[in-house]
C-alpha atoms as a PDB file:
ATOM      1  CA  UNK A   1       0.000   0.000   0.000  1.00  0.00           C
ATOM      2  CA  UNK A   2       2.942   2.452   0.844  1.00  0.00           C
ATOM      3  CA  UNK A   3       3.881   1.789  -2.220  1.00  0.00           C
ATOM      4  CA  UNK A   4       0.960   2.653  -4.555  1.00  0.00           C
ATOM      5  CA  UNK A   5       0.581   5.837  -2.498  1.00  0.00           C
ATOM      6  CA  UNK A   6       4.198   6.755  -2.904  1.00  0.00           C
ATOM      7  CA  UNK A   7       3.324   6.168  -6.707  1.00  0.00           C
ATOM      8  CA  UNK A   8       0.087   7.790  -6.538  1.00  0.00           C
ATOM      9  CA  UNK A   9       1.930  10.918  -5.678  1.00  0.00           C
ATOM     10  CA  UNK A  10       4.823  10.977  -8.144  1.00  0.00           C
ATOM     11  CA  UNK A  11       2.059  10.683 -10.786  1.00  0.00           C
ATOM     12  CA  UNK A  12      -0.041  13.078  -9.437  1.00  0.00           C
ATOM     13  CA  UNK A  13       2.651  15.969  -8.789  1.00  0.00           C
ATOM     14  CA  UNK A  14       4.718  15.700 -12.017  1.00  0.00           C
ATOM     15  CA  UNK A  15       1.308  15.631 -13.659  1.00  0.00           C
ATOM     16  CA  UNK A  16      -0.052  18.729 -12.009  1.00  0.00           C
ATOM     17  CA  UNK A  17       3.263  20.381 -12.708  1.00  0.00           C
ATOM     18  CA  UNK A  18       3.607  19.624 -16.586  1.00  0.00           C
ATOM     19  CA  UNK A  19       0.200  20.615 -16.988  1.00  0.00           C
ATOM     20  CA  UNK A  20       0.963  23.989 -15.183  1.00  0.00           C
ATOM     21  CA  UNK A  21      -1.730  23.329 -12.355  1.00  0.00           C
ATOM     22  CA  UNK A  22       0.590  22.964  -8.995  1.00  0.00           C
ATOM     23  CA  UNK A  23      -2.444  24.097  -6.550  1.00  0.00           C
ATOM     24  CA  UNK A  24      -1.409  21.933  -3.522  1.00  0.00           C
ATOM     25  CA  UNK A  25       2.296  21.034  -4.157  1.00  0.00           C
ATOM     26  CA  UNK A  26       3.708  24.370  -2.323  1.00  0.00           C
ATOM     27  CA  UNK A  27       2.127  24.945   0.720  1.00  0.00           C
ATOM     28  CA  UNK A  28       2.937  28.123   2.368  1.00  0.00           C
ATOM     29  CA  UNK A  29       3.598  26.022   5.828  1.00  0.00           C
ATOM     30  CA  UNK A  30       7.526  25.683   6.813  1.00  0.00           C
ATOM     31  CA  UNK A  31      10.367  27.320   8.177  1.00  0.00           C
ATOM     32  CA  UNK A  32      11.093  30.424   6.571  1.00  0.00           C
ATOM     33  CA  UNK A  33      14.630  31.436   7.152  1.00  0.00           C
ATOM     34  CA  UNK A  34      17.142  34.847   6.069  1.00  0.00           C
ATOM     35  CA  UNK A  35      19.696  32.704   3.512  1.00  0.00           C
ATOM     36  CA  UNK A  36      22.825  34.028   1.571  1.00  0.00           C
ATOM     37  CA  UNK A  37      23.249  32.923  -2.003  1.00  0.00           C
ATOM     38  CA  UNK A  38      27.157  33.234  -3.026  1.00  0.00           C
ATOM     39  CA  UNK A  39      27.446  33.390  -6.804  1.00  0.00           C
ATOM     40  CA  UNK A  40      30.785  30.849  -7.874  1.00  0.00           C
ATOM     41  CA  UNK A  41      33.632  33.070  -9.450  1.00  0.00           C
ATOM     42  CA  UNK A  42      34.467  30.480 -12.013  1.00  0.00           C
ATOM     43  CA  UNK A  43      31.085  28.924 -12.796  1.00  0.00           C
ATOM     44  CA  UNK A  44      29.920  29.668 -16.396  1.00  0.00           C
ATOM     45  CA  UNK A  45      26.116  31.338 -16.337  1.00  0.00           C
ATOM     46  CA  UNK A  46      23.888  30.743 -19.155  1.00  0.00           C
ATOM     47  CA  UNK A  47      22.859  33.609 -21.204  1.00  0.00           C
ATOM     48  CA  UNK A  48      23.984  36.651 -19.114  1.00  0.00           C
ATOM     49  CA  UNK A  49      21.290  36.620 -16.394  1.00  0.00           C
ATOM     50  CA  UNK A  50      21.873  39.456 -14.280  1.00  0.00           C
ATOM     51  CA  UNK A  51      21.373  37.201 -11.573  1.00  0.00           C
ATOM     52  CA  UNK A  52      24.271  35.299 -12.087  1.00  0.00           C
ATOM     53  CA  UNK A  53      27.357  37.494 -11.628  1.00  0.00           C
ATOM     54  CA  UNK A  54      30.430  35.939 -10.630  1.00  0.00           C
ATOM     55  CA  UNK A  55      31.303  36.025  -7.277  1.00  0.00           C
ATOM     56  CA  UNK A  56      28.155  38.219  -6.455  1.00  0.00           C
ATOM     57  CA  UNK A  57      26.264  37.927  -2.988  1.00  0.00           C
ATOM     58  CA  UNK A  58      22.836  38.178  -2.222  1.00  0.00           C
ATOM     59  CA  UNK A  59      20.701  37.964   0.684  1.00  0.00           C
ATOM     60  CA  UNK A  60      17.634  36.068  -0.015  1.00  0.00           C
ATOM     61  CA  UNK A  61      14.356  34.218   1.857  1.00  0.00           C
ATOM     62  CA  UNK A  62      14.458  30.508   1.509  1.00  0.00           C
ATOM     63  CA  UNK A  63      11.530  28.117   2.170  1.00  0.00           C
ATOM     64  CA  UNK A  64      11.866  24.567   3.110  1.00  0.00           C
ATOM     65  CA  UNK A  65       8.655  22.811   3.412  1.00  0.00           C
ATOM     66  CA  UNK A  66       9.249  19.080   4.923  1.00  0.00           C
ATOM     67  CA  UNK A  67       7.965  16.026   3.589  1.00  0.00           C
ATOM     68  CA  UNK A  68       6.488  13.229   4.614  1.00  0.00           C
ATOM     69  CA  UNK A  69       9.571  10.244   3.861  1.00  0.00           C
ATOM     70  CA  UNK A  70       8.092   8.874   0.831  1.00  0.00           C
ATOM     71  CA  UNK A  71       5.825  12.434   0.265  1.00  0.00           C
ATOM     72  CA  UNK A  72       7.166  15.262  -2.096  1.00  0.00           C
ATOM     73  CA  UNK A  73       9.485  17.852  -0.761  1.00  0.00           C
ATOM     74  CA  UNK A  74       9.778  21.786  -1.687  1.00  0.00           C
ATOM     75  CA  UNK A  75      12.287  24.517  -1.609  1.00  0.00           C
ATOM     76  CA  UNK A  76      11.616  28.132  -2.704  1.00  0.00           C
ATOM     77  CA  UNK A  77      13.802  30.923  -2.635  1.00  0.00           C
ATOM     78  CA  UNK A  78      13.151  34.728  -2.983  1.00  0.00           C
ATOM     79  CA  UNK A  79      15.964  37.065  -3.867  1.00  0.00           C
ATOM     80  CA  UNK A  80      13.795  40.140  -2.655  1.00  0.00           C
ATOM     81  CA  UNK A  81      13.881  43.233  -4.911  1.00  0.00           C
ATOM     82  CA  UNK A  82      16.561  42.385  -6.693  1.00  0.00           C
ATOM     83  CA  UNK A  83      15.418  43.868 -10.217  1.00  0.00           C
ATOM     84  CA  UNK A  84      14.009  47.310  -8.228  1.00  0.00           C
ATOM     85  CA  UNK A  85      11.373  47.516  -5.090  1.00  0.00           C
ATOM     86  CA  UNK A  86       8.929  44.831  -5.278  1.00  0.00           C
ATOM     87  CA  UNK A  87      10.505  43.388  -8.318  1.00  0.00           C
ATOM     88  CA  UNK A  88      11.555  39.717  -6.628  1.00  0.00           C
ATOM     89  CA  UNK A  89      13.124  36.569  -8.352  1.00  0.00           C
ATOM     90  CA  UNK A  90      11.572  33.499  -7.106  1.00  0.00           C
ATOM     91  CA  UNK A  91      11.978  29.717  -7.433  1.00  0.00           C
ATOM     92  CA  UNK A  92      10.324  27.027  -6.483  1.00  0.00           C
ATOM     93  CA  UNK A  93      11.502  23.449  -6.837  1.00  0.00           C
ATOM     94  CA  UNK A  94      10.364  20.194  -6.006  1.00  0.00           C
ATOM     95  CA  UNK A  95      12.217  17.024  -4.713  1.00  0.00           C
ATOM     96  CA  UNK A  96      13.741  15.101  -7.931  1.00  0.00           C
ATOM     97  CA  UNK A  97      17.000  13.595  -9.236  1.00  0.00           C
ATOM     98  CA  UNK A  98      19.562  14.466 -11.073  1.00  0.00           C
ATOM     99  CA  UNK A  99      19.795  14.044 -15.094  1.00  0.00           C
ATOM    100  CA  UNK A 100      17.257  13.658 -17.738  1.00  0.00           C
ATOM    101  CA  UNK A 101      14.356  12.862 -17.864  1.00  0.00           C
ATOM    102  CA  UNK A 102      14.824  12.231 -14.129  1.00  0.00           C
ATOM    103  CA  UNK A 103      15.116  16.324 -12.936  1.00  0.00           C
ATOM    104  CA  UNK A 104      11.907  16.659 -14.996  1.00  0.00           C
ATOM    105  CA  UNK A 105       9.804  14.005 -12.881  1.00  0.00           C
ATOM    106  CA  UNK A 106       8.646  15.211  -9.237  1.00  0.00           C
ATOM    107  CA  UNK A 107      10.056  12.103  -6.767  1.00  0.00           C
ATOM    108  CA  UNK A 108       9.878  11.335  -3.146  1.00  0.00           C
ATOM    109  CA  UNK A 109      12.663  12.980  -0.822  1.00  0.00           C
ATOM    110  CA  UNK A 110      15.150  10.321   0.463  1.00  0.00           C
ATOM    111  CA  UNK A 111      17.455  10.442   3.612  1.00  0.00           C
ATOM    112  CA  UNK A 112      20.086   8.044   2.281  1.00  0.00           C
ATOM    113  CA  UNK A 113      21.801  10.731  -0.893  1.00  0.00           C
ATOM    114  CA  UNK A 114      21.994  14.955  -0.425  1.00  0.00           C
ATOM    115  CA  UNK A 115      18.514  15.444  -1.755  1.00  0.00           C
ATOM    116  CA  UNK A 116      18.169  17.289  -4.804  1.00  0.00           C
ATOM    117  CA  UNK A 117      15.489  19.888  -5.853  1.00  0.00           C
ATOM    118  CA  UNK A 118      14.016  20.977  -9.377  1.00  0.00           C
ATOM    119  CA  UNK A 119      12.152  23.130 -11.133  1.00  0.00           C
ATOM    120  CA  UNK A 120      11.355  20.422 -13.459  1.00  0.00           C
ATOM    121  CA  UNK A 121      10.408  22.893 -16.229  1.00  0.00           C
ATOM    122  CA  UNK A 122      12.412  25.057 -18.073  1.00  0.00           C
ATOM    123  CA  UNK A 123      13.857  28.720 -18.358  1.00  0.00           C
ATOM    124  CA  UNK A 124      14.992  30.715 -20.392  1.00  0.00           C
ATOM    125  CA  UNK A 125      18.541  32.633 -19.769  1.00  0.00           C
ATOM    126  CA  UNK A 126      18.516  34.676 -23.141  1.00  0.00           C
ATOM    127  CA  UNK A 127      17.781  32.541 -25.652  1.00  0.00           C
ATOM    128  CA  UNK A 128      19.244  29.319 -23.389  1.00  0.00           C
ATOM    129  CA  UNK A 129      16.837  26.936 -22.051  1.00  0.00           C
ATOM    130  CA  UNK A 130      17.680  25.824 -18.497  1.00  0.00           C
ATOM    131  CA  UNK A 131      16.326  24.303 -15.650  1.00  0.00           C
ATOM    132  CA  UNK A 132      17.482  25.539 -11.785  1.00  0.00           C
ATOM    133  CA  UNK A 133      17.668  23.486  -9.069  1.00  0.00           C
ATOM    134  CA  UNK A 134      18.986  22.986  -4.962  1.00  0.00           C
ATOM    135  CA  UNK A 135      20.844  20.022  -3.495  1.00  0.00           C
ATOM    136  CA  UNK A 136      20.857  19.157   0.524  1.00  0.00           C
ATOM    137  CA  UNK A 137      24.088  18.328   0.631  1.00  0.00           C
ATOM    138  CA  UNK A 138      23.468  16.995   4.665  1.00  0.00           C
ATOM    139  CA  UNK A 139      19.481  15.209   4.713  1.00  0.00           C
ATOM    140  CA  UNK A 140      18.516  15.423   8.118  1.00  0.00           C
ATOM    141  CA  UNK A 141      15.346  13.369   9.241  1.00  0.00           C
ATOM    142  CA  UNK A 142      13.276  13.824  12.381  1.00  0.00           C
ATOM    143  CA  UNK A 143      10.261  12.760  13.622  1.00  0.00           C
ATOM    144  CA  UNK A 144       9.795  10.954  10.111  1.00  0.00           C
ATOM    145  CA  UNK A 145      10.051  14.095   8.182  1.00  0.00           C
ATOM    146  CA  UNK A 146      12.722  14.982   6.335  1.00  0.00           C
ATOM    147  CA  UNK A 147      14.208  18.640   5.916  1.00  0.00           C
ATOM    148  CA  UNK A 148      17.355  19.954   4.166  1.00  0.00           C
ATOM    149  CA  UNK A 149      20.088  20.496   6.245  1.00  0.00           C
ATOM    150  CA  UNK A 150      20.818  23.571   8.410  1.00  0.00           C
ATOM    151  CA  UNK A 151      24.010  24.482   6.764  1.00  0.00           C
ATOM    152  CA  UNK A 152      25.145  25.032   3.411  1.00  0.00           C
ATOM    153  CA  UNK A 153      22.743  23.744  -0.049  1.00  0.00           C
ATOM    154  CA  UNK A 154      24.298  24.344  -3.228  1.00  0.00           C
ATOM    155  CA  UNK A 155      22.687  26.511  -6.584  1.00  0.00           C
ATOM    156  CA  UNK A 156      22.451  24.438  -9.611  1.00  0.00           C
ATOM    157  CA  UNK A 157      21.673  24.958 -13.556  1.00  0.00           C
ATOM    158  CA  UNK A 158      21.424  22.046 -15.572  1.00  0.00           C
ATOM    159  CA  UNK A 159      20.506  22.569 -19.657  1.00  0.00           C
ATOM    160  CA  UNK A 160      16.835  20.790 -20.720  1.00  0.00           C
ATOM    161  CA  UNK A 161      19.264  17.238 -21.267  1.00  0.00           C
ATOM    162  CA  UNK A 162      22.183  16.804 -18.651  1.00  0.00           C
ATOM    163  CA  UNK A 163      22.982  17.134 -15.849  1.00  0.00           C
ATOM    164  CA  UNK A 164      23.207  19.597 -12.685  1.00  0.00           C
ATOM    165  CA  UNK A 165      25.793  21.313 -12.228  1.00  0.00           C
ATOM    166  CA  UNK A 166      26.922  23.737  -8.695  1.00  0.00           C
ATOM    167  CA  UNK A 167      26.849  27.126  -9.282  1.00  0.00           C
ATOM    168  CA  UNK A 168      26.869  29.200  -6.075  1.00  0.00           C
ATOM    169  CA  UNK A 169      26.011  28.109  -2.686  1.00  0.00           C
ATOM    170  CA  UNK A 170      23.524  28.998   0.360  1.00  0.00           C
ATOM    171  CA  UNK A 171      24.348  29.880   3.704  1.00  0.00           C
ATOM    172  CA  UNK A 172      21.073  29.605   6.010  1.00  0.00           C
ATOM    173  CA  UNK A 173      20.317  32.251   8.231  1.00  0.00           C
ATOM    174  CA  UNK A 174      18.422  32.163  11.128  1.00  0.00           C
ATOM    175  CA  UNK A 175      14.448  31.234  11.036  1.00  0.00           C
ATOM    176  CA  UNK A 176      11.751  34.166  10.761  1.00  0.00           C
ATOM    177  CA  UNK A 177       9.571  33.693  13.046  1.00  0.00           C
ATOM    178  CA  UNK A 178       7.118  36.997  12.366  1.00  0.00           C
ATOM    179  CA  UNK A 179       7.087  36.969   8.564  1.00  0.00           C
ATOM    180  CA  UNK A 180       4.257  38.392   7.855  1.00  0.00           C
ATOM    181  CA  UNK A 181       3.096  37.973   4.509  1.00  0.00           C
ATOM    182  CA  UNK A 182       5.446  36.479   1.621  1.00  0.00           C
ATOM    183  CA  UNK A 183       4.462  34.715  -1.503  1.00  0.00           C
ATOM    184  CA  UNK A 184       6.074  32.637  -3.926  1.00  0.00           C
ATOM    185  CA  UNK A 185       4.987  32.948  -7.599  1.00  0.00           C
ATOM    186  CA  UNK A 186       7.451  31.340 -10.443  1.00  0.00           C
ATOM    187  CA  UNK A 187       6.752  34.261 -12.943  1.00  0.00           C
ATOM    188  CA  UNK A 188       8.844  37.085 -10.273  1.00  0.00           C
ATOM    189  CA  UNK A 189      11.316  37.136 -12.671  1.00  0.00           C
ATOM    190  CA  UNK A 190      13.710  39.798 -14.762  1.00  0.00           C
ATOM    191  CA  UNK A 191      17.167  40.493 -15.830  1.00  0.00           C
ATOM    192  CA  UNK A 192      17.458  38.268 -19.119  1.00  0.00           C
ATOM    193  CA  UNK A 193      15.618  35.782 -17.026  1.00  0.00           C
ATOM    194  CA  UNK A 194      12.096  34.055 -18.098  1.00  0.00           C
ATOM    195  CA  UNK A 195      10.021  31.393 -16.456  1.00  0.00           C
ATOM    196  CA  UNK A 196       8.521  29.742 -19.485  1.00  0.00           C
ATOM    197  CA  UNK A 197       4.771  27.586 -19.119  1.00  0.00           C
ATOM    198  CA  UNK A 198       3.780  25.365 -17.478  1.00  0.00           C
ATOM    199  CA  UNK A 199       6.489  26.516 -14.769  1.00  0.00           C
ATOM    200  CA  UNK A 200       5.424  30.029 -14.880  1.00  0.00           C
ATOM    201  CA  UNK A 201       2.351  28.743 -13.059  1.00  0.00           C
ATOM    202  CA  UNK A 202       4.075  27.643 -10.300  1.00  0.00           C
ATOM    203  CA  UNK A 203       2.946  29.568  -6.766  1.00  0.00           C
ATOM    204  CA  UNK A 204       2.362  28.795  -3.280  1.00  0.00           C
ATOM    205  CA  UNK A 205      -1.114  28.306  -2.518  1.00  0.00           C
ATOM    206  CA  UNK A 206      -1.466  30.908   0.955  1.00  0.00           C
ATOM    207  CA  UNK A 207      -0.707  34.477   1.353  1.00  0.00           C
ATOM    208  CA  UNK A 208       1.493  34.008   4.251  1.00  0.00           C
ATOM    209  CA  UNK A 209       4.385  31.711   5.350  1.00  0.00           C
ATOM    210  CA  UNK A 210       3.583  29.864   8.800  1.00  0.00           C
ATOM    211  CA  UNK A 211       5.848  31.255  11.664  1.00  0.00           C
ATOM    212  CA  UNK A 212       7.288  29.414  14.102  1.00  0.00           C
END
């Protein structure tokens, strides 16, 4: 039976996520915590996104919503007003694997790997199509849930067919506990940088992030 249902909701979430109808898959509950992004100095960006400078720092917000073991996991990560007040860059991934087709297909989070995030669906960098994605580099599981690690997580870009590759890495900050009201929504984007359908569609499904 644990089985089918572990099935049941692969299906179900790359499904909803192809078809550009994610209502359900990122939940506005989970720890919402002040992050760093560090931009590598020798990674090579795709199609000049301003986002990407070399060596270039950023504070950010990153979400980790934990899973059920066997359930789907999410990350999503706002770099606030980073193209101008109110003009965010979001992303919002879901638990996957690494190569194609795998990093297209939504899959339970494991403890026994780092566990990597997607965004399944593609951008575009300029004219290069590219998906972006998070690893855990140290699982941690409690109380049968599991939730990235408290330390660093790596950046990745993989192109439509490959593989990830690391190009910065996160630094968690400590938790917000009054948030207030923050929303994720896939199509915050700018700076040679385009969400394309059905991951465009992507947004959390509250207005507010749970506090501790």
């Amino acid at each position: 039976m644990a089985t089918l249902t572990t099935a049941h909701s692969v299906v179900r979430a790359t499904l909803a996520a192809a078809a550009g109808r994610p209502r359900g898959l990122f939940p506005a509950a989970g720890p919402l915590h002040h992050a760093t992004m560090h931009f590598s100095g020798q990674a090579q960006f795709p199609g000049r996104a301003e986002l990407m400078g070399r060596g270039r720092r950023c504070d950010i917000l990153i979400r980790l919503t934990p899973a059920d073991l066997g359930g789907i996991g999410t990350v999503c990560i706002k770099f606030p007003d980073l193209y101008g007040v109110g003009q965010d860059q979001d992303f919002l991934f879901l638990s996957s694997a690494d190569g194609a087709p795998l990093h297209h297909v939504a899959l339970p989070v494991r403890t026994d790997v780092p566990q990597l995030y997607s965004s399944l669906w593609l951008y575009l960098a300029g004219l290069s199509p590219v998906l972006f994605g998070v690893r855990a580099e140290a699982p941690s599981v409690a109380s049968g849930s599991h939730v990235p690690g408290s330390g660093a997580l790596t950046f990745l870009v993989s192109p439509p067919v490959g593989s990830f590759r690391t190009v910065g890495v996160i630094t968690m900050g400590e938790e917000i506990v009054d948030c207030g009201k923050v929303r994720f929504a896939a199509y915050n984007c700018g700076g040679n940088l385009r969400a394309l359908p059905p991951l465009r569609f992507y947004q959390d499904t509250e207005v507010s992030a749970a506090a501790k």
